[in-house]
PDB file of N, CA and C in Angstrom:
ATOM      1  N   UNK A   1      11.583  17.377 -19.336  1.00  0.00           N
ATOM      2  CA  UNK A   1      12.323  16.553 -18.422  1.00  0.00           C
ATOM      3  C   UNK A   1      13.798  16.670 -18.777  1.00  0.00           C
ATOM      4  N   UNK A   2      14.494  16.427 -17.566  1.00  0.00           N
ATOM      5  CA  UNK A   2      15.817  16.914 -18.013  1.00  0.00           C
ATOM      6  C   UNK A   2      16.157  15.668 -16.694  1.00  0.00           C
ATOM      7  N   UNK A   3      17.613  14.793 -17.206  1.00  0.00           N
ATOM      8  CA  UNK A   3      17.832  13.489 -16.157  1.00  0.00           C
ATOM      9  C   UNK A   3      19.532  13.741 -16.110  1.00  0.00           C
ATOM     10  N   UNK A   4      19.909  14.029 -15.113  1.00  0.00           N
ATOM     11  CA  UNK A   4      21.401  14.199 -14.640  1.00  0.00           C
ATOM     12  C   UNK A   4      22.186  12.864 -14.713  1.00  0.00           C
ATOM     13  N   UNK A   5      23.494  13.269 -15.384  1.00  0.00           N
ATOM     14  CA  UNK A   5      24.434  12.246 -15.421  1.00  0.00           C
ATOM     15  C   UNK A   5      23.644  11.727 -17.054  1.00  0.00           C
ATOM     16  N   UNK A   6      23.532  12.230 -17.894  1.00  0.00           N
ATOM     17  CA  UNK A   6      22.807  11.263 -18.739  1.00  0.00           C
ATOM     18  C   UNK A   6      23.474  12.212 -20.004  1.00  0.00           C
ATOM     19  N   UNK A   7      23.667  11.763 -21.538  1.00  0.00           N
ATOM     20  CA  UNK A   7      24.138  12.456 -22.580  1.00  0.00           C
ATOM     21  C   UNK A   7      23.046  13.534 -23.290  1.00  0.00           C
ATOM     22  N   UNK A   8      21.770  13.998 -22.597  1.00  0.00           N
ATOM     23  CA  UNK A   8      21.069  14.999 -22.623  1.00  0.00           C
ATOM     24  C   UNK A   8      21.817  16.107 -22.402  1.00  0.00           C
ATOM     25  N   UNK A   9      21.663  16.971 -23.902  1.00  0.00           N
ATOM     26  CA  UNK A   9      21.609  18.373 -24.072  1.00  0.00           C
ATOM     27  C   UNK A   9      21.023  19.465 -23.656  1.00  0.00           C
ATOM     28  N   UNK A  10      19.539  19.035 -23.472  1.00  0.00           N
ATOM     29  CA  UNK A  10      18.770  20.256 -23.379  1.00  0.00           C
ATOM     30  C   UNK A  10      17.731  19.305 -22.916  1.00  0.00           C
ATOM     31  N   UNK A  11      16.459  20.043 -22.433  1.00  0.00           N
ATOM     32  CA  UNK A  11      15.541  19.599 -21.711  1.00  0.00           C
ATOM     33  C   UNK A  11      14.406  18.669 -22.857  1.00  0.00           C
ATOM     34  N   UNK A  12      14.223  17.548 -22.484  1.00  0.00           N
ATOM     35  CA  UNK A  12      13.355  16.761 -23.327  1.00  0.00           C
ATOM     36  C   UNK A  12      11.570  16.855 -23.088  1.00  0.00           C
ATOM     37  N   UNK A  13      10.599  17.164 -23.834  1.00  0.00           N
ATOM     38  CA  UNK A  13       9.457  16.973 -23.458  1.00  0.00           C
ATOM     39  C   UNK A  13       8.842  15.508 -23.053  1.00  0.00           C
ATOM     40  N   UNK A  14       8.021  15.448 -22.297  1.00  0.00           N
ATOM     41  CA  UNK A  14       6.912  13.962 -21.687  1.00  0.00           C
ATOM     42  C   UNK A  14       6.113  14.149 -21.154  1.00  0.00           C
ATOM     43  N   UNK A  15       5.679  13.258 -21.947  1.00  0.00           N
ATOM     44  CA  UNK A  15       3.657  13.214 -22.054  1.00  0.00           C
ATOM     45  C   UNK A  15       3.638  12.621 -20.798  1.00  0.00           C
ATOM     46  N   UNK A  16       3.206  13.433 -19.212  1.00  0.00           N
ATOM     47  CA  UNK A  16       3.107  12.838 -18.178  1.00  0.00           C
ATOM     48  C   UNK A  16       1.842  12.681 -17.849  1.00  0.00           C
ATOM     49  N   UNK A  17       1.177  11.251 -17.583  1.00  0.00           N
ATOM     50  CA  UNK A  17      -0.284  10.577 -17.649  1.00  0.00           C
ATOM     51  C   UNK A  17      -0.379   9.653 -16.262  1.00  0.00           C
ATOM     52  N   UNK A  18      -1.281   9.340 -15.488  1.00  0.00           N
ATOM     53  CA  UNK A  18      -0.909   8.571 -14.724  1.00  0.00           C
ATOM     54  C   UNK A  18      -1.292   6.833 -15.106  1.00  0.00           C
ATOM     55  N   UNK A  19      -2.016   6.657 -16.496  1.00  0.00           N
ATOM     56  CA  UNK A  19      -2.268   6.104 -17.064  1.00  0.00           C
ATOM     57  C   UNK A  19      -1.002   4.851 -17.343  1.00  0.00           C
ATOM     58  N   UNK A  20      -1.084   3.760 -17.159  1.00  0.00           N
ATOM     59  CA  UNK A  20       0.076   2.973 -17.428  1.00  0.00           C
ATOM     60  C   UNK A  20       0.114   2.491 -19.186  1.00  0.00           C
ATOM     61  N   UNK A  21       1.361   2.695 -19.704  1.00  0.00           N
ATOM     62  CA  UNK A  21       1.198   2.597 -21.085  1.00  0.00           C
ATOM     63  C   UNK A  21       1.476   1.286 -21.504  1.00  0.00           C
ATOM     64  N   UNK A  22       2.128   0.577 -20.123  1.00  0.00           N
ATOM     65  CA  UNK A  22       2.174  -0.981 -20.602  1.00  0.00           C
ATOM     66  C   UNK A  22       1.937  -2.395 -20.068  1.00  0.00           C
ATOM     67  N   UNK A  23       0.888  -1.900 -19.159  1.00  0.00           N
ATOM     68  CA  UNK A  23      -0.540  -2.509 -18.843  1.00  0.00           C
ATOM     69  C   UNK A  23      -1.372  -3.414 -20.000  1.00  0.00           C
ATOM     70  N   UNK A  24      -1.204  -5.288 -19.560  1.00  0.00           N
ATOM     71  CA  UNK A  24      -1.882  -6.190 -20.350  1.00  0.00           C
ATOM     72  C   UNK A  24      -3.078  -5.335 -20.640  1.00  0.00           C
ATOM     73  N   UNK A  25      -3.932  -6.136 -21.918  1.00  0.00           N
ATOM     74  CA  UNK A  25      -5.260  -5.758 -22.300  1.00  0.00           C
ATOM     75  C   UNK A  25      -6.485  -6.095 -21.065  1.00  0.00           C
ATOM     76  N   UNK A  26      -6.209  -6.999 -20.460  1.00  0.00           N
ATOM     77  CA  UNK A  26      -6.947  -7.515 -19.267  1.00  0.00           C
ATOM     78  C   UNK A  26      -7.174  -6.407 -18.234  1.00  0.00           C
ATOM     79  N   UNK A  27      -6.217  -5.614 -18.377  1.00  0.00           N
ATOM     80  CA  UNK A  27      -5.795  -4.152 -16.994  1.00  0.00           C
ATOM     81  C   UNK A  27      -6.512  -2.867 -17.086  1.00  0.00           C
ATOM     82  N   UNK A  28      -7.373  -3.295 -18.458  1.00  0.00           N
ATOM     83  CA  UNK A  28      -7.859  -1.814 -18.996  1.00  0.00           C
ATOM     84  C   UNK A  28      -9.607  -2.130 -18.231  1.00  0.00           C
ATOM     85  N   UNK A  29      -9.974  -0.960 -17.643  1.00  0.00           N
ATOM     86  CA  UNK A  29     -11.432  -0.697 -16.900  1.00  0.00           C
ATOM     87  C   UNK A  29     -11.246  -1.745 -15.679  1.00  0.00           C
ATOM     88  N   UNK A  30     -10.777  -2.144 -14.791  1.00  0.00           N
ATOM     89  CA  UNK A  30     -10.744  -2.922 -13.808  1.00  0.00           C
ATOM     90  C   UNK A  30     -11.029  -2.192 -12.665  1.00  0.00           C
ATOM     91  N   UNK A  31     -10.547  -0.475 -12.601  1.00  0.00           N
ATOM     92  CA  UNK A  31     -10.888  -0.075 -11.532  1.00  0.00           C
ATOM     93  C   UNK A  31      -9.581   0.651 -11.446  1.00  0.00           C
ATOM     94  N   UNK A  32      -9.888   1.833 -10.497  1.00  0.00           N
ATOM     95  CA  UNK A  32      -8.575   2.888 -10.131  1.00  0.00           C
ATOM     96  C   UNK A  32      -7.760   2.768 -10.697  1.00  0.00           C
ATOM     97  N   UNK A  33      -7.697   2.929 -12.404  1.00  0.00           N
ATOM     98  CA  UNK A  33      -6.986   3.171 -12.834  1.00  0.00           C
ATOM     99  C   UNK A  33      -5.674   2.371 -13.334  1.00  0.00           C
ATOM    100  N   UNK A  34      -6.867   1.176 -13.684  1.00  0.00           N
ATOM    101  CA  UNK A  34      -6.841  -0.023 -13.837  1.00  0.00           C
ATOM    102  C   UNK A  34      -5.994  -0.707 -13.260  1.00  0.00           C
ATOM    103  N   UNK A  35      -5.532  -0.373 -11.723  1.00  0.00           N
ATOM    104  CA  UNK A  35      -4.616  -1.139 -10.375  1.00  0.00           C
ATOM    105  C   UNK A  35      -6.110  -2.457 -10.217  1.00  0.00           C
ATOM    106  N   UNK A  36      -6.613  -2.049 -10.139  1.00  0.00           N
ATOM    107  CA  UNK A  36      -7.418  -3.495  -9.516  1.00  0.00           C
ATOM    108  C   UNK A  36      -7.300  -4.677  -9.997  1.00  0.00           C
ATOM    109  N   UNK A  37      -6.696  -4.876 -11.304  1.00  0.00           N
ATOM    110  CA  UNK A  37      -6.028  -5.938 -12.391  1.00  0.00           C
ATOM    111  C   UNK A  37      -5.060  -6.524 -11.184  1.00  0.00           C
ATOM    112  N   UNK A  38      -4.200  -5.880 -10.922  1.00  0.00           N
ATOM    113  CA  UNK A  38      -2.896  -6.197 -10.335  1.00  0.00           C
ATOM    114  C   UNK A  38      -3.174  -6.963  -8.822  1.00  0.00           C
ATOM    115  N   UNK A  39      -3.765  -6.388  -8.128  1.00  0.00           N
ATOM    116  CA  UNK A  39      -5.113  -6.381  -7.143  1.00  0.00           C
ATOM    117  C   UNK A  39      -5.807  -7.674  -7.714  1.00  0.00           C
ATOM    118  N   UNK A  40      -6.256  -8.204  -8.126  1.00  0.00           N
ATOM    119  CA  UNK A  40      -7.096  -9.459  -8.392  1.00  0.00           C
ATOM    120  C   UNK A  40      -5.897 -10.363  -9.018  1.00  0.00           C
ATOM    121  N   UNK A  41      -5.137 -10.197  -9.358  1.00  0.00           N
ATOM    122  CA  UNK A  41      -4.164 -11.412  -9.854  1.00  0.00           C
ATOM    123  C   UNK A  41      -3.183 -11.791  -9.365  1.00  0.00           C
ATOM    124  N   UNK A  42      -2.821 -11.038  -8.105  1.00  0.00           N
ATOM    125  CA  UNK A  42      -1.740 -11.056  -7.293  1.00  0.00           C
ATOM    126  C   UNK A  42      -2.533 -12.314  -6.024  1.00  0.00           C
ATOM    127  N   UNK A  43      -4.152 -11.866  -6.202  1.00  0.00           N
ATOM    128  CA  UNK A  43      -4.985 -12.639  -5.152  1.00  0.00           C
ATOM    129  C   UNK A  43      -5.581 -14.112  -5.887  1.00  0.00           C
ATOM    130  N   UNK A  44      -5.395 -14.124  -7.539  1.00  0.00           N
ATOM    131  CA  UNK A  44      -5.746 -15.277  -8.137  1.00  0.00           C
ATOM    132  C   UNK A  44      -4.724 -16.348  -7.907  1.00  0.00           C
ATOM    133  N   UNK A  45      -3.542 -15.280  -7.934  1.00  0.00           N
ATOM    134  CA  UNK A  45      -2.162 -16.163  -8.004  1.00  0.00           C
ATOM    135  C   UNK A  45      -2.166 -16.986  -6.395  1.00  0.00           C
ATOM    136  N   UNK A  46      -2.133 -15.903  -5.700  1.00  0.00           N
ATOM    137  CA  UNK A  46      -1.962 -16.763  -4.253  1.00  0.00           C
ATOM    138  C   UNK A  46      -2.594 -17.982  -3.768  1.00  0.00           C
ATOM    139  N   UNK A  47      -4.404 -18.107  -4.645  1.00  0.00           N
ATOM    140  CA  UNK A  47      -5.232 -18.919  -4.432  1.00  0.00           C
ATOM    141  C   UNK A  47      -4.949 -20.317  -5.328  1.00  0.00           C
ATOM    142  N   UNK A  48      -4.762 -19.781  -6.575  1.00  0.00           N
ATOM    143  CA  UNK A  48      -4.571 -21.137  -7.412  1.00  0.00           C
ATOM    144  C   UNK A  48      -3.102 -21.796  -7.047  1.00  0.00           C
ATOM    145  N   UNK A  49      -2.075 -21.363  -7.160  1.00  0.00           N
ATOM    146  CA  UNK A  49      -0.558 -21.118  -7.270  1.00  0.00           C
ATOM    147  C   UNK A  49      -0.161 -21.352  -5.638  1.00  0.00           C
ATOM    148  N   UNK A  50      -0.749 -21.004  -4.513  1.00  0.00           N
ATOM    149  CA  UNK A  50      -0.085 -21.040  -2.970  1.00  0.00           C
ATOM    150  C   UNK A  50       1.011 -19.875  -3.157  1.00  0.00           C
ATOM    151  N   UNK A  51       1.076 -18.925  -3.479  1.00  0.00           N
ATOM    152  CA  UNK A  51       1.758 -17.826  -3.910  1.00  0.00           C
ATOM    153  C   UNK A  51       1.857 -16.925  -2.235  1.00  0.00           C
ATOM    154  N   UNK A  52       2.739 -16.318  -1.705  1.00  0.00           N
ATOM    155  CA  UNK A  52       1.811 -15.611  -0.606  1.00  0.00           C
ATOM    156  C   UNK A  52       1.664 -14.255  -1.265  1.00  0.00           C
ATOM    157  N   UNK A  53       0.815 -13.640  -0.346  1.00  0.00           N
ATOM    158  CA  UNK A  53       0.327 -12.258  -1.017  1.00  0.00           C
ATOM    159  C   UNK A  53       1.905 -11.431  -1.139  1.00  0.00           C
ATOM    160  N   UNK A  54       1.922 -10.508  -1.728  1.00  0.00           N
ATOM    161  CA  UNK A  54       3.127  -9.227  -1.364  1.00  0.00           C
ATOM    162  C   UNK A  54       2.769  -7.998  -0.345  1.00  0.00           C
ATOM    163  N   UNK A  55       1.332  -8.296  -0.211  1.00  0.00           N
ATOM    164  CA  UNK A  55       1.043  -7.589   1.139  1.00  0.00           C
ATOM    165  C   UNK A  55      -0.575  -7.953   1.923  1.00  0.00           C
ATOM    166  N   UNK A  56      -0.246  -8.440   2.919  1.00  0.00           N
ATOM    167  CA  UNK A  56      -0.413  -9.453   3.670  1.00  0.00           C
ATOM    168  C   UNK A  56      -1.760  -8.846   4.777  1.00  0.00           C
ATOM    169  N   UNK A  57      -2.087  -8.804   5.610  1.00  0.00           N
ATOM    170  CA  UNK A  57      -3.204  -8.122   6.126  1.00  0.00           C
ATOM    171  C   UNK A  57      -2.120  -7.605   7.598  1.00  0.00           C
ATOM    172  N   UNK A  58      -0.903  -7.762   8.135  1.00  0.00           N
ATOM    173  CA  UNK A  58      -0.494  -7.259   8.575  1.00  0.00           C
ATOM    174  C   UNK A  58       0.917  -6.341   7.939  1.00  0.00           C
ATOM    175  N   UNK A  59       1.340  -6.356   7.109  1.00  0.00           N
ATOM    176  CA  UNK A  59       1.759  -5.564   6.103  1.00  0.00           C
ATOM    177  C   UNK A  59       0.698  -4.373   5.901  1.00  0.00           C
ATOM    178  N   UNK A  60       0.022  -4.956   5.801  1.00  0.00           N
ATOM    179  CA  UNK A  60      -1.388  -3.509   5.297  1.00  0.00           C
ATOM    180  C   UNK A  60      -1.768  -2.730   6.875  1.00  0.00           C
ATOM    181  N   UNK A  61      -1.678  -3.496   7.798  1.00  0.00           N
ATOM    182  CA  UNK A  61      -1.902  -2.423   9.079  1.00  0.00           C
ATOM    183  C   UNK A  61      -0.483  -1.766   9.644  1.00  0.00           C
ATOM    184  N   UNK A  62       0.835  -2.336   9.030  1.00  0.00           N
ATOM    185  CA  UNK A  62       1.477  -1.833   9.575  1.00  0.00           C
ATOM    186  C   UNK A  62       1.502  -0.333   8.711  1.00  0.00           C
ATOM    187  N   UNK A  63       1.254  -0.216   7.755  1.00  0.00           N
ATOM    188  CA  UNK A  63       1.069   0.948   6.576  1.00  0.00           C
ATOM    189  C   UNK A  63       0.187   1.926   6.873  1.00  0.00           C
ATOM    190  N   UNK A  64      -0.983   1.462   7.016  1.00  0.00           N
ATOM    191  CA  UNK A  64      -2.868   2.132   7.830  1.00  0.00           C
ATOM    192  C   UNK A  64      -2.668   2.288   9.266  1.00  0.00           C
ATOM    193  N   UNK A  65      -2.453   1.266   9.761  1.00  0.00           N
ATOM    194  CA  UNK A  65      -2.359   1.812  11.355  1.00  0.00           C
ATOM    195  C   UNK A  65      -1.880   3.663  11.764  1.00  0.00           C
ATOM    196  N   UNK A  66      -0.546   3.600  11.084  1.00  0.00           N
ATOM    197  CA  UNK A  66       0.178   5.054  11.509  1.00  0.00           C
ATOM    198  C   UNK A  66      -0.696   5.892  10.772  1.00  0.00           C
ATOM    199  N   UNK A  67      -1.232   6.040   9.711  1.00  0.00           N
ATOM    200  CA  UNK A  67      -1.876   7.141   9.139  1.00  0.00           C
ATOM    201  C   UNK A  67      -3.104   7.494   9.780  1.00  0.00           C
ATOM    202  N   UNK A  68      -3.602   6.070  10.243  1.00  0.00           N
ATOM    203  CA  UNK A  68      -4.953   6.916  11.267  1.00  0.00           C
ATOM    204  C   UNK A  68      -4.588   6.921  12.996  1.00  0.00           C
ATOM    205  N   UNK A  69      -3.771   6.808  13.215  1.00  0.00           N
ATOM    206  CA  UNK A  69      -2.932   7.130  14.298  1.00  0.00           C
ATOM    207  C   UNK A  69      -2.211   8.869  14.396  1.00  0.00           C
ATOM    208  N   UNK A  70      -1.920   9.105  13.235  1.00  0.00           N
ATOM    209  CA  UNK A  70      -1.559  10.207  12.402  1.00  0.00           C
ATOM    210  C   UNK A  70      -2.910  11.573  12.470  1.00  0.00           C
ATOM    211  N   UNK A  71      -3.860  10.986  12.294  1.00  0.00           N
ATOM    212  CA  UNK A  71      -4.904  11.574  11.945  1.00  0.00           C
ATOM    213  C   UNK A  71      -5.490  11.913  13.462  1.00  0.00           C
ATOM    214  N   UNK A  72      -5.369  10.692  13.971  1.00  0.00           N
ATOM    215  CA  UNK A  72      -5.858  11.301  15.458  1.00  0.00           C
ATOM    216  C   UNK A  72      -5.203  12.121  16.288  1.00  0.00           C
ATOM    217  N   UNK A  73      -4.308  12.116  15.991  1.00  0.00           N
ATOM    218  CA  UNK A  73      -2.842  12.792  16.619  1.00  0.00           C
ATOM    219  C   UNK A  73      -3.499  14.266  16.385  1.00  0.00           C
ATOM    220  N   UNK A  74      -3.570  14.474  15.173  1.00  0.00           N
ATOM    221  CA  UNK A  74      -3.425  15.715  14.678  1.00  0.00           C
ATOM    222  C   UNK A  74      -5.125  16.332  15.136  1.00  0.00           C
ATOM    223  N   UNK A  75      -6.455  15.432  15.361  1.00  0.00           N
ATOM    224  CA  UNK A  75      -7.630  15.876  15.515  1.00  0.00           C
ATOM    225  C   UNK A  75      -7.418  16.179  17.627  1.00  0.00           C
ATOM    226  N   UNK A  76      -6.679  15.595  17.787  1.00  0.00           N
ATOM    227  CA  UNK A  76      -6.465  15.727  19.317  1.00  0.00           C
ATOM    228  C   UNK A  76      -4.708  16.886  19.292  1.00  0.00           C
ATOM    229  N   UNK A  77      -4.666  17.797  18.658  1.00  0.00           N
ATOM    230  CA  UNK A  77      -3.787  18.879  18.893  1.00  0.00           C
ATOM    231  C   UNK A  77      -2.009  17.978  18.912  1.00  0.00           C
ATOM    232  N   UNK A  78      -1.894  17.132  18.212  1.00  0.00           N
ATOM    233  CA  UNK A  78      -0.643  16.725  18.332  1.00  0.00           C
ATOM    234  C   UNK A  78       0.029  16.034  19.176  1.00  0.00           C
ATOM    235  N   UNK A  79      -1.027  14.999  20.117  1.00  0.00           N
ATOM    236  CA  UNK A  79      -0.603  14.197  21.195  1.00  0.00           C
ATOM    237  C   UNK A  79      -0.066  13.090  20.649  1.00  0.00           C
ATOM    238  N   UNK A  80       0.791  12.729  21.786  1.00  0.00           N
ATOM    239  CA  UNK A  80       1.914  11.053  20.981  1.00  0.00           C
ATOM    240  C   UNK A  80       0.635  10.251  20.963  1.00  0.00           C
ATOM    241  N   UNK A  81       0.758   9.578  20.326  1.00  0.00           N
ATOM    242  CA  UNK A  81      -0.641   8.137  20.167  1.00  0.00           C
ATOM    243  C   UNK A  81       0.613   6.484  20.053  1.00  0.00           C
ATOM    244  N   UNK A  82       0.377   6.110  20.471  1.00  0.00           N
ATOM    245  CA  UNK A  82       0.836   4.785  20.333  1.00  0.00           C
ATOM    246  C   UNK A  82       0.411   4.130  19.066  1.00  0.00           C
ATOM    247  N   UNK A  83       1.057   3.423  18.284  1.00  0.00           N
ATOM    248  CA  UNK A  83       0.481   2.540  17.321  1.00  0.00           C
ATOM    249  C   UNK A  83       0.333   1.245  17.758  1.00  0.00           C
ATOM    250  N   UNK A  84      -0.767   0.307  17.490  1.00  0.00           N
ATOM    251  CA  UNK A  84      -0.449  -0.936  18.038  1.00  0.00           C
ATOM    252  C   UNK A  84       0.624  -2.063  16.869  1.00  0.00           C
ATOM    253  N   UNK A  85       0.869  -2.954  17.335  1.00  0.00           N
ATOM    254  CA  UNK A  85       1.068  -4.237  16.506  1.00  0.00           C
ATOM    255  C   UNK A  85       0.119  -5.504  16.278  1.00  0.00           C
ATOM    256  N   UNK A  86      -0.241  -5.276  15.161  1.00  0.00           N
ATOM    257  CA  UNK A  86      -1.317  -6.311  15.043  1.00  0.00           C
ATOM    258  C   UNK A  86      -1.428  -7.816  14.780  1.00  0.00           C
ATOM    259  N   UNK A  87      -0.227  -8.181  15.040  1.00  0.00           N
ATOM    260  CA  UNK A  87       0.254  -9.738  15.059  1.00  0.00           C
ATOM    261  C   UNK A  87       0.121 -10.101  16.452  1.00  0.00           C
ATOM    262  N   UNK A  88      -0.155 -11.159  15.521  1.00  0.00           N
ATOM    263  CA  UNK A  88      -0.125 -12.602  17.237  1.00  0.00           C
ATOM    264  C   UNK A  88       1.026 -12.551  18.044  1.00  0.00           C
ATOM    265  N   UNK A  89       1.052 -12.759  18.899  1.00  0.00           N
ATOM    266  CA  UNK A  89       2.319 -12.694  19.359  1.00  0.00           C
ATOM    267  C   UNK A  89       2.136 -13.530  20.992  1.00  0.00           C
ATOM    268  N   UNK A  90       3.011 -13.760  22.141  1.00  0.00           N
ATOM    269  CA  UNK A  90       2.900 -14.792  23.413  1.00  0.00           C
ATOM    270  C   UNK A  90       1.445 -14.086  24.281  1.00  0.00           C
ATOM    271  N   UNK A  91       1.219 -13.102  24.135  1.00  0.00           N
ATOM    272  CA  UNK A  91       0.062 -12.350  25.140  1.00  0.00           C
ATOM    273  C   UNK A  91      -1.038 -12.451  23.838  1.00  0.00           C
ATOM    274  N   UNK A  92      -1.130 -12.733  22.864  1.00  0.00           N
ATOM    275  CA  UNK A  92      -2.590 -12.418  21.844  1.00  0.00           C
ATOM    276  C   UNK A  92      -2.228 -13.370  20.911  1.00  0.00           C
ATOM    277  N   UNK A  93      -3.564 -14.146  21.129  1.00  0.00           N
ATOM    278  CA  UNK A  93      -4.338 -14.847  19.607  1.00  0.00           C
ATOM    279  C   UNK A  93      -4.022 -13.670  18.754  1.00  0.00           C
ATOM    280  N   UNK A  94      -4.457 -14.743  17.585  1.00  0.00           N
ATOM    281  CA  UNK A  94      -3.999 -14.526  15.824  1.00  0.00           C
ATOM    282  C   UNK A  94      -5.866 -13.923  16.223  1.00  0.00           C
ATOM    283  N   UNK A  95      -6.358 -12.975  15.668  1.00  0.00           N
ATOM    284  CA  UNK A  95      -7.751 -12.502  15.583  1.00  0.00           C
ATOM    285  C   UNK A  95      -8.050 -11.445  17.086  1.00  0.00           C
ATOM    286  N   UNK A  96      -7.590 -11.684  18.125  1.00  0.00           N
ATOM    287  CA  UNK A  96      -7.963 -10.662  18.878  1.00  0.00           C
ATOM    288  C   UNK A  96      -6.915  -9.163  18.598  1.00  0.00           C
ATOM    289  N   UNK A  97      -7.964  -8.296  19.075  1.00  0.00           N
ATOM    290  CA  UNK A  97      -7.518  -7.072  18.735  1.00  0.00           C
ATOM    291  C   UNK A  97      -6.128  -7.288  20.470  1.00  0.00           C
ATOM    292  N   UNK A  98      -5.005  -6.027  19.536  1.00  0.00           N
ATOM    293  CA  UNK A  98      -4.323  -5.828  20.636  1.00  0.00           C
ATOM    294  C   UNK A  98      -5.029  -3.964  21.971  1.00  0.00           C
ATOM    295  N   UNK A  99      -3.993  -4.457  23.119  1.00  0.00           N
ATOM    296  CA  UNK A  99      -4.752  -3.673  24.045  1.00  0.00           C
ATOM    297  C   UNK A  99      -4.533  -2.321  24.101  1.00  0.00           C
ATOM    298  N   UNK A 100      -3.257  -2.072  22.850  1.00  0.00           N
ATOM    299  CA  UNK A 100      -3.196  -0.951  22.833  1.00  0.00           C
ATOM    300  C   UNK A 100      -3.924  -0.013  21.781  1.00  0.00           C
ATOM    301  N   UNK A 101      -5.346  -0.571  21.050  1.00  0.00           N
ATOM    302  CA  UNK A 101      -5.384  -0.199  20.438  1.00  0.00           C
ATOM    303  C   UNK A 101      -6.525   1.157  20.235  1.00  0.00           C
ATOM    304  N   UNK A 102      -7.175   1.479  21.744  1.00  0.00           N
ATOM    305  CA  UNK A 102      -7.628   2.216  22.501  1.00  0.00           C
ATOM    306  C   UNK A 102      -7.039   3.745  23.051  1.00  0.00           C
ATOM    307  N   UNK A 103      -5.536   3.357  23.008  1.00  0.00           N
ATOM    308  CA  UNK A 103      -4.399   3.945  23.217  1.00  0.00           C
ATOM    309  C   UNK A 103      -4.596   5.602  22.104  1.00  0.00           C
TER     310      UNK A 103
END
């Protein structure tokens, strides 16, 4: 590794792992790589604490939506696809799907 703007001489070696090296003891075997720690305490916190999540179930479709929007695009030769918005909004309840999502 070598980092610009920095008082490095010459190129430094690093042990690159995707392993987190400073991850509580609690974080170790939880799952993918022990993210599911982070993943369950971010969701303990919100429940005990009134915390809100940092990503929210429309946060998470605005992220997923385009990638399988993406995907269809590309299984149908590269046609525009619309993404929907999955919030409530003056035309849709909080729980119904929107109409574009057929689209």
């Amino acid at each position: 590794m070598w980092l610009a703007d920095t008082q490095m001489n010459d190129w430094a070696e690093a042990d690159w792992q995707y392993q987190r090296t400073d991850a509580p003891p609690g974080a170790r075997g939880s799952g993918h790589g022990d993210a599911d720690y982070y993943v369950h305490t971010h969701f303990r916190d919100a429940v005990r604490e009134g915390k809100p999540l940092p990503l929210d179930v429309y946060r998470a479709m605005d992220s997923t939506a385009p990638a399988i929007r993406a995907h269809d695009s590309i299984v149908e030769g590269g046609r525009l696809m619309n993404v929907p918005d999955f919030r409530p909004g003056p035309d849709r309840k909080a729980g119904e799907m929107p109409d574009s999502v057929s689209i």
